[in-house]
N, C-alpha and C. Protein backbone atom coordinates (compact mmCIF):
# COMPACT_ATOMS: atom_id res chain seq x y z
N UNK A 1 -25.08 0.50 14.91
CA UNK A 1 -24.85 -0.14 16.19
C UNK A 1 -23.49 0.31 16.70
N UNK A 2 -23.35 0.88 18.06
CA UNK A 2 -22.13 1.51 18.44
C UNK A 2 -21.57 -0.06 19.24
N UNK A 3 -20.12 0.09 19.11
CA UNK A 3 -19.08 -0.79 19.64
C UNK A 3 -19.64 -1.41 21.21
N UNK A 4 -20.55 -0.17 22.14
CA UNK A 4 -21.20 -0.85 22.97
C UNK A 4 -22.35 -1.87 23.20
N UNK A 5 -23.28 -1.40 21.86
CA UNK A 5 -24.31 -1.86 21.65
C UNK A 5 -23.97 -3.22 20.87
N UNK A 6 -22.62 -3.73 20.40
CA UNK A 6 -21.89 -4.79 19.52
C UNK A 6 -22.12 -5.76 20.78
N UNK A 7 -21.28 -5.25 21.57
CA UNK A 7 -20.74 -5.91 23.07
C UNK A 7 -21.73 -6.63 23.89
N UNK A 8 -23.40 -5.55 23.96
CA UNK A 8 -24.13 -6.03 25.02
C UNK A 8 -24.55 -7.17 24.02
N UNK A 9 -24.77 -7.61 22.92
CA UNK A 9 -25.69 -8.12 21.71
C UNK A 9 -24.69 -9.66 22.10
N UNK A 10 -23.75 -9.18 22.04
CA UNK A 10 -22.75 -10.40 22.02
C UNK A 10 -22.71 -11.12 23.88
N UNK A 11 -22.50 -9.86 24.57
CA UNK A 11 -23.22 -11.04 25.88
C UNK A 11 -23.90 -11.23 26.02
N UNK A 12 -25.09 -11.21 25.29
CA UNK A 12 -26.42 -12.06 25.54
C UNK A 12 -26.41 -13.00 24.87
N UNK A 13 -25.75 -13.27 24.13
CA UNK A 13 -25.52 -14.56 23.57
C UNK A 13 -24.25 -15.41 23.15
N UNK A 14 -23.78 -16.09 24.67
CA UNK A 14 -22.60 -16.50 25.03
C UNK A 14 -21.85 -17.67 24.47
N UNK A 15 -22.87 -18.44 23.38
CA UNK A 15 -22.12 -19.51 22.72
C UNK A 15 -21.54 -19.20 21.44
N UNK A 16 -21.70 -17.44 21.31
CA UNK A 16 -20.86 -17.02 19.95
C UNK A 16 -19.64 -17.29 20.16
N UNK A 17 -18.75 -17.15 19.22
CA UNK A 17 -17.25 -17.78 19.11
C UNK A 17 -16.85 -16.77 18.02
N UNK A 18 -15.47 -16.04 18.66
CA UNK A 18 -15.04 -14.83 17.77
C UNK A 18 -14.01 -15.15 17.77
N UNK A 19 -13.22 -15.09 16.58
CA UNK A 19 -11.36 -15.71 16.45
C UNK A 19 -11.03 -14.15 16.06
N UNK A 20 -9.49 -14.01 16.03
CA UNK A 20 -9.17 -12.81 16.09
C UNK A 20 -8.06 -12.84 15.49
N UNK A 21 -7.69 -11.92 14.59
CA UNK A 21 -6.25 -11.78 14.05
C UNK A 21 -5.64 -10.55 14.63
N UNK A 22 -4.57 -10.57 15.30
CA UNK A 22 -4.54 -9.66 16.11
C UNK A 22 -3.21 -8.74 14.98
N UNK A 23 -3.75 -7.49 15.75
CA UNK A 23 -2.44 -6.37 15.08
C UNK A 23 -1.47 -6.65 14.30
N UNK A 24 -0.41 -7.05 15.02
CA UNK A 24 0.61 -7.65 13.76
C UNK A 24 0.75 -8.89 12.79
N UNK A 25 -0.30 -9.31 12.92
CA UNK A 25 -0.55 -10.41 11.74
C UNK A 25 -0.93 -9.98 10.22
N UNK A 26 0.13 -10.40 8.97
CA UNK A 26 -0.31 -9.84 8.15
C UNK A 26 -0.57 -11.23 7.92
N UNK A 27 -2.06 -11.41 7.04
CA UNK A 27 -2.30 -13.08 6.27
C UNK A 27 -2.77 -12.30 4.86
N UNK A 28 -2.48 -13.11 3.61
CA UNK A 28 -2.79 -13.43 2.58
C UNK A 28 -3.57 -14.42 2.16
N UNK A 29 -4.65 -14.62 1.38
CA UNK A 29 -5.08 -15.53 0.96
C UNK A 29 -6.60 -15.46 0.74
N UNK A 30 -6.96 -16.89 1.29
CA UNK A 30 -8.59 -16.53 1.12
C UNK A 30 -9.33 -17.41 2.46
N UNK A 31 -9.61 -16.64 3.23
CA UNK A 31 -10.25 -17.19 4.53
C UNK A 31 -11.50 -17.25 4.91
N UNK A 32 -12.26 -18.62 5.16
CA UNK A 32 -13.51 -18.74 5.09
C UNK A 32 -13.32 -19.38 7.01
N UNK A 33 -14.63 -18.88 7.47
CA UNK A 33 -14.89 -19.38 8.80
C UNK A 33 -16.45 -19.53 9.31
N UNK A 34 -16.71 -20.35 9.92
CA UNK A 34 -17.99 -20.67 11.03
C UNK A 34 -18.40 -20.15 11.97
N UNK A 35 -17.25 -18.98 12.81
CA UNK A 35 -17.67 -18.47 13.20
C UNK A 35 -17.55 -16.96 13.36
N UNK A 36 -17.77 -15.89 14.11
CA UNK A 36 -16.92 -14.46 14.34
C UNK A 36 -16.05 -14.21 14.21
N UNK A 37 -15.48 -13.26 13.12
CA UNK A 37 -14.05 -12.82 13.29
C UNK A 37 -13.82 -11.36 13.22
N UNK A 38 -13.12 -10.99 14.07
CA UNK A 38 -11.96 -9.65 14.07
C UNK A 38 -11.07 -9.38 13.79
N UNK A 39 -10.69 -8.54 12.76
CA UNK A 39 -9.20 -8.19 12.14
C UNK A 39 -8.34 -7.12 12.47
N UNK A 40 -7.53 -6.98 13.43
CA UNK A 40 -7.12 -5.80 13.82
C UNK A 40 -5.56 -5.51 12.68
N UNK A 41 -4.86 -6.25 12.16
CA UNK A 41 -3.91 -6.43 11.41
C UNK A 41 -4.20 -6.48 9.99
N UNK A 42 -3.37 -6.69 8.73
CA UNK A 42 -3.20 -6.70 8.02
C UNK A 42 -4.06 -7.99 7.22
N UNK A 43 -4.83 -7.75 6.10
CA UNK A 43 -5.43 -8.85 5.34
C UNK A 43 -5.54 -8.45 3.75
N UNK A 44 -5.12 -8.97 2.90
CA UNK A 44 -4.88 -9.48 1.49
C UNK A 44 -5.83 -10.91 0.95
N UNK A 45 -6.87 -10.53 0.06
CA UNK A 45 -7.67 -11.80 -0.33
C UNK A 45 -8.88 -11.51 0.12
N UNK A 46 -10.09 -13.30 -0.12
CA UNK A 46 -10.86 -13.19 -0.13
C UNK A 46 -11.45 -13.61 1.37
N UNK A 47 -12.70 -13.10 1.56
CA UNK A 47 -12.85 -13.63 3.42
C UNK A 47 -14.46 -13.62 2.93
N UNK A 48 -15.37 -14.94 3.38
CA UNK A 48 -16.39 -15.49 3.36
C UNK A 48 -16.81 -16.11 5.32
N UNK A 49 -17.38 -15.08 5.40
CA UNK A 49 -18.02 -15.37 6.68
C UNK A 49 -19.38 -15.08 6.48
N UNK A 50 -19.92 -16.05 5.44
CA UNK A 50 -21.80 -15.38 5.13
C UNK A 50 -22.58 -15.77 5.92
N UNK A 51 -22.28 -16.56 7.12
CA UNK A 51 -23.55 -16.32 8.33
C UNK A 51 -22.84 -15.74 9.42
N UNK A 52 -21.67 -14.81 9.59
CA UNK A 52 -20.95 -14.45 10.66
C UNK A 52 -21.00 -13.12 10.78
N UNK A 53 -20.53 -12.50 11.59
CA UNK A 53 -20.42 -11.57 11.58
C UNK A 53 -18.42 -11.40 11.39
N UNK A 54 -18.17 -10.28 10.53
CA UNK A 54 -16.95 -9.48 10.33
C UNK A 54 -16.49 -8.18 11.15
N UNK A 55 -15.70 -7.61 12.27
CA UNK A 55 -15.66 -7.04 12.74
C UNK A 55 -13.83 -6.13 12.09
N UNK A 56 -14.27 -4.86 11.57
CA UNK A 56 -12.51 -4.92 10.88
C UNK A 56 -12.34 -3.36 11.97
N UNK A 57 -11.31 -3.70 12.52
CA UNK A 57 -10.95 -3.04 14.04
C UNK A 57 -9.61 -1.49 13.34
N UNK A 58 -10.04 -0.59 14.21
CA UNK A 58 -9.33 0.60 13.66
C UNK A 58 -7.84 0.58 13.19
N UNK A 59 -6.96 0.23 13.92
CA UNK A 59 -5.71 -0.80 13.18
C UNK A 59 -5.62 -1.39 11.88
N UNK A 60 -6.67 -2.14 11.23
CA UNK A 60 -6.71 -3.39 10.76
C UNK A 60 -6.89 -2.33 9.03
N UNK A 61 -6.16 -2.85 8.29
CA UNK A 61 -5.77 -2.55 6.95
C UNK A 61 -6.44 -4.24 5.87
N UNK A 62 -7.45 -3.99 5.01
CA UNK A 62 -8.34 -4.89 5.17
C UNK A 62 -8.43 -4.58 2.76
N UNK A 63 -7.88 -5.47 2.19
CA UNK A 63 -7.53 -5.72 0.84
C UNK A 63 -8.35 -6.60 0.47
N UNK A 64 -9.56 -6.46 -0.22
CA UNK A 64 -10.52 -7.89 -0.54
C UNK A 64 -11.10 -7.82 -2.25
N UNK A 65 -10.79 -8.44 -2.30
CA UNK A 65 -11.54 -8.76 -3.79
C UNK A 65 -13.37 -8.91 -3.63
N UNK A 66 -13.59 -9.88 -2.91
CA UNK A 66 -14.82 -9.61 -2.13
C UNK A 66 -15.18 -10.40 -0.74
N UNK A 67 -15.50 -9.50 0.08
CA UNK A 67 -16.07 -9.96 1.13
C UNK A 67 -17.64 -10.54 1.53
N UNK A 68 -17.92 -11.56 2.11
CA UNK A 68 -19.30 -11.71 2.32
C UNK A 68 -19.46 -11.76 3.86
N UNK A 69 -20.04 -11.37 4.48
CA UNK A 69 -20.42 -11.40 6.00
C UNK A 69 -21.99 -11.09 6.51
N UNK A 70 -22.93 -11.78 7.39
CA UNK A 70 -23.97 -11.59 7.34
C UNK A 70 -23.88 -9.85 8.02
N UNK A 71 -23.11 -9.49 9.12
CA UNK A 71 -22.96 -8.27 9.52
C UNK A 71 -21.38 -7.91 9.34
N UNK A 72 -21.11 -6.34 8.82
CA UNK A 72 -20.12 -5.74 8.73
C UNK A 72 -19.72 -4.86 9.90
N UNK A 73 -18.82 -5.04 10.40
CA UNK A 73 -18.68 -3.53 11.29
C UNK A 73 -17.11 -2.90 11.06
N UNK A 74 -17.04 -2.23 10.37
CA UNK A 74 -16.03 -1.03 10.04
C UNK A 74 -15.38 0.05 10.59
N UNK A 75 -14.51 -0.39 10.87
CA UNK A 75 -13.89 0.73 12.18
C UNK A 75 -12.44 1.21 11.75
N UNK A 76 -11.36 0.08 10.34
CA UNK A 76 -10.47 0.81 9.96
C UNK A 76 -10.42 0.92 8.90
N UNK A 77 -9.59 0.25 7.90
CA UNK A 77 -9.54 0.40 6.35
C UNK A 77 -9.89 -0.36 5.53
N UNK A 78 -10.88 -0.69 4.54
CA UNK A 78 -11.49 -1.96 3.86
C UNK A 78 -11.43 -0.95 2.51
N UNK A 79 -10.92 -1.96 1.44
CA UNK A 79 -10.93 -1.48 -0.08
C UNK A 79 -11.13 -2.99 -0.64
N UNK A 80 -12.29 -2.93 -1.48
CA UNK A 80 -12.98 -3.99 -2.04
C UNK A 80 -14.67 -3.94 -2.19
N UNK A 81 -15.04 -5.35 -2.61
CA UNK A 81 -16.68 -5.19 -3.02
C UNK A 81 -16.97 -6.36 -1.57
N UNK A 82 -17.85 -5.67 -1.34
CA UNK A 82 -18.91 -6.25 0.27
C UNK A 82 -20.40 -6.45 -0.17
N UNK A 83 -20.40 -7.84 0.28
CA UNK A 83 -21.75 -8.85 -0.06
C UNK A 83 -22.58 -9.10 1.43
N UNK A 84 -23.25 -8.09 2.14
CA UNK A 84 -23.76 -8.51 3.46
C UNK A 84 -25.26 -8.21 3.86
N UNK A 85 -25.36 -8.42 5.02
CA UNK A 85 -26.73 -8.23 4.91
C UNK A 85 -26.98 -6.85 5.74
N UNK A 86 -26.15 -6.30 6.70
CA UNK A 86 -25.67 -5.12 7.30
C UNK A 86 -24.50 -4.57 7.16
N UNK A 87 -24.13 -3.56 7.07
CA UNK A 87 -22.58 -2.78 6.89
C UNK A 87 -22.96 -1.53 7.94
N UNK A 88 -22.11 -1.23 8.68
CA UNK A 88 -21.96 -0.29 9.55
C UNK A 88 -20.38 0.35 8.96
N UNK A 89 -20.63 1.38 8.96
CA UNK A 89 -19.09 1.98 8.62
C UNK A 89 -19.10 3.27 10.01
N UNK A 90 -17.78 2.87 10.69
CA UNK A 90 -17.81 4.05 12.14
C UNK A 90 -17.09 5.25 11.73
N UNK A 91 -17.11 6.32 12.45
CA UNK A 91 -16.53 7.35 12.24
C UNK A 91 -14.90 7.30 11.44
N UNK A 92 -14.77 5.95 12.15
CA UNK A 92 -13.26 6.00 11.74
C UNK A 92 -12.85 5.05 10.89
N UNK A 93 -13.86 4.65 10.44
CA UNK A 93 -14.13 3.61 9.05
C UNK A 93 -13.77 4.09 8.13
N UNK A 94 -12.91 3.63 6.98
CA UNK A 94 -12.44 3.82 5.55
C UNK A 94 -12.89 2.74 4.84
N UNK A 95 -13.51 3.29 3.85
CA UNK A 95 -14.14 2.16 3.12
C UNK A 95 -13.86 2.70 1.16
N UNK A 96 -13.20 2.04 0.51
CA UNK A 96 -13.53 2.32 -0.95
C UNK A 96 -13.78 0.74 -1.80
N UNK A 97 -14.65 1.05 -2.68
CA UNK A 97 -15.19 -0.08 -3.26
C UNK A 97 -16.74 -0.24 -3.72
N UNK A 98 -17.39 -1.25 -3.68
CA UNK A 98 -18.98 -1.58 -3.75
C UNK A 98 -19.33 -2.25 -2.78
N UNK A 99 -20.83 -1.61 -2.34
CA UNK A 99 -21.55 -2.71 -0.80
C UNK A 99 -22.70 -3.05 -1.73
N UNK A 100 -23.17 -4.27 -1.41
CA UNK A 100 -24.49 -4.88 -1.71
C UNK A 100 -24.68 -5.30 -0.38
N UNK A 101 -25.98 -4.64 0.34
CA UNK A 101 -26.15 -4.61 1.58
C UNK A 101 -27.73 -5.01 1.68
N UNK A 102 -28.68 -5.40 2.35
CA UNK A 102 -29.73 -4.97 3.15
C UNK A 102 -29.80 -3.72 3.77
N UNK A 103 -29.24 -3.53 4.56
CA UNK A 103 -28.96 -1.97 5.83
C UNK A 103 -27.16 -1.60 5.67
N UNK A 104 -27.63 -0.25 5.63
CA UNK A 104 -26.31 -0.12 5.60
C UNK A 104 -26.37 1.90 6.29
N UNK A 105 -25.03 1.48 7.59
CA UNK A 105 -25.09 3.00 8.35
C UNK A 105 -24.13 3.23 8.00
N UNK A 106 -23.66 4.43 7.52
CA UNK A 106 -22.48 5.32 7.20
C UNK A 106 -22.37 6.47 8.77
N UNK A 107 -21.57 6.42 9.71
CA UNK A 107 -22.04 7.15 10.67
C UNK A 107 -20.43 8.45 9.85
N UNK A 108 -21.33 9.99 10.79
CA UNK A 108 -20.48 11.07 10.82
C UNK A 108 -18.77 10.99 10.77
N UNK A 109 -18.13 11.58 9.83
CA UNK A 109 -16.95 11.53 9.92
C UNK A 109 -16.34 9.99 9.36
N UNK A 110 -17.36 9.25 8.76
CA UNK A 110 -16.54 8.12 8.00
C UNK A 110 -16.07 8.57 6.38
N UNK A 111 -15.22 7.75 5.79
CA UNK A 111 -15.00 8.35 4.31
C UNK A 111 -15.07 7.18 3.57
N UNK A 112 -16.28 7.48 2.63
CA UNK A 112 -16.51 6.47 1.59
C UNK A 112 -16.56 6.88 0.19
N UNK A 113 -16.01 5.87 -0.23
CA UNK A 113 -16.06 6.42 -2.29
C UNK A 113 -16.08 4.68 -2.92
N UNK A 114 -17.43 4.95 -3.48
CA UNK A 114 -17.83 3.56 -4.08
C UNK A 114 -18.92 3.78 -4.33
N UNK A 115 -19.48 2.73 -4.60
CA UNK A 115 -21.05 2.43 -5.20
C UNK A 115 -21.77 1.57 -4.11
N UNK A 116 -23.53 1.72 -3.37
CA UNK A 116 -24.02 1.51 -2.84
C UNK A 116 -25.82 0.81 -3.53
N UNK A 117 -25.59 -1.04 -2.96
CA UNK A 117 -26.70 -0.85 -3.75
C UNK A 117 -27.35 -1.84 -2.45
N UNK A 118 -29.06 -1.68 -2.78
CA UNK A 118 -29.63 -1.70 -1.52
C UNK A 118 -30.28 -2.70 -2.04
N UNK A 119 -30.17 -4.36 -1.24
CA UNK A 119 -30.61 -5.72 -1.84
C UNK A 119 -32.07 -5.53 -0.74
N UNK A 120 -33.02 -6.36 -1.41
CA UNK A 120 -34.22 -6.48 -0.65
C UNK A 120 -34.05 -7.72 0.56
N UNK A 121 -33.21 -8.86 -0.03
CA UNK A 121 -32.77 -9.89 0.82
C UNK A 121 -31.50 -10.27 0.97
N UNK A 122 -30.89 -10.65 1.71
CA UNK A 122 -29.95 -11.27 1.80
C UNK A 122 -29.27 -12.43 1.22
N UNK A 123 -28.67 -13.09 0.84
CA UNK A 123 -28.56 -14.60 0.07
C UNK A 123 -27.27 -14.49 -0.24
N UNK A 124 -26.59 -15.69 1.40
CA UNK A 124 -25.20 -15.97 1.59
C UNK A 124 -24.67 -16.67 0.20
């Protein structure tokens, strides 16, 4: 799914709610949420968004022990193990670690080194 095709998905359905850590925010810890989030900054720890979607923005430098998100979208640096039900990694996606995915797109020009394993279902 390209960044446009993110966008139209998301205005068609206007009662989503996306919080955002913007650029210069570095947080530590372990962050669980209800709804959408975007990381354009700095993150250390664990992040549990298993019915949300995770959006990690080309900026965004992204340290996880493990992540769960029902959709992934990968656009800067993620090192860790990913529990989702989609992973998209973009051209300009860095990814090292393990995905346990449903679907998972690696598009042209992304760089991955890890292990890939392909779940039949999902289960936040």
């Amino acid at each position: 799914m390209s960044p446009d095709d993110k966008k139209i998905s998301q205005e068609a359905s206007p009662t989503r709610i996306t919080s955002r850590l913007g650029q210069t925010v570095t947080l530590e810890g372990n962050l669980t949420s209800h709804e959408d989030l975007e990381i354009q900054g700095t993150f250390n720890g664990q992040i549990d968004l298993a019915l949300h979607d995770l959006t990690i923005g080309k900026t965004a430098r992204v340290k996880s022990e493990e992540v769960k998100a029902k959709n992934l979208f990968l656009y800067g640096q993620l090192e860790g193990k990913v529990r989702a039900e989609r992973v998209v990694i973009s051209d300009s996606g860095r990814f090292t670690g393990d995905i346990i995915a449903c679907k998972i797109s690696v598009q042209n020009g992304a760089r991955f080194k890890g292990t890939i394993k392909i779940s039949k279902d999902y289960q936040p």
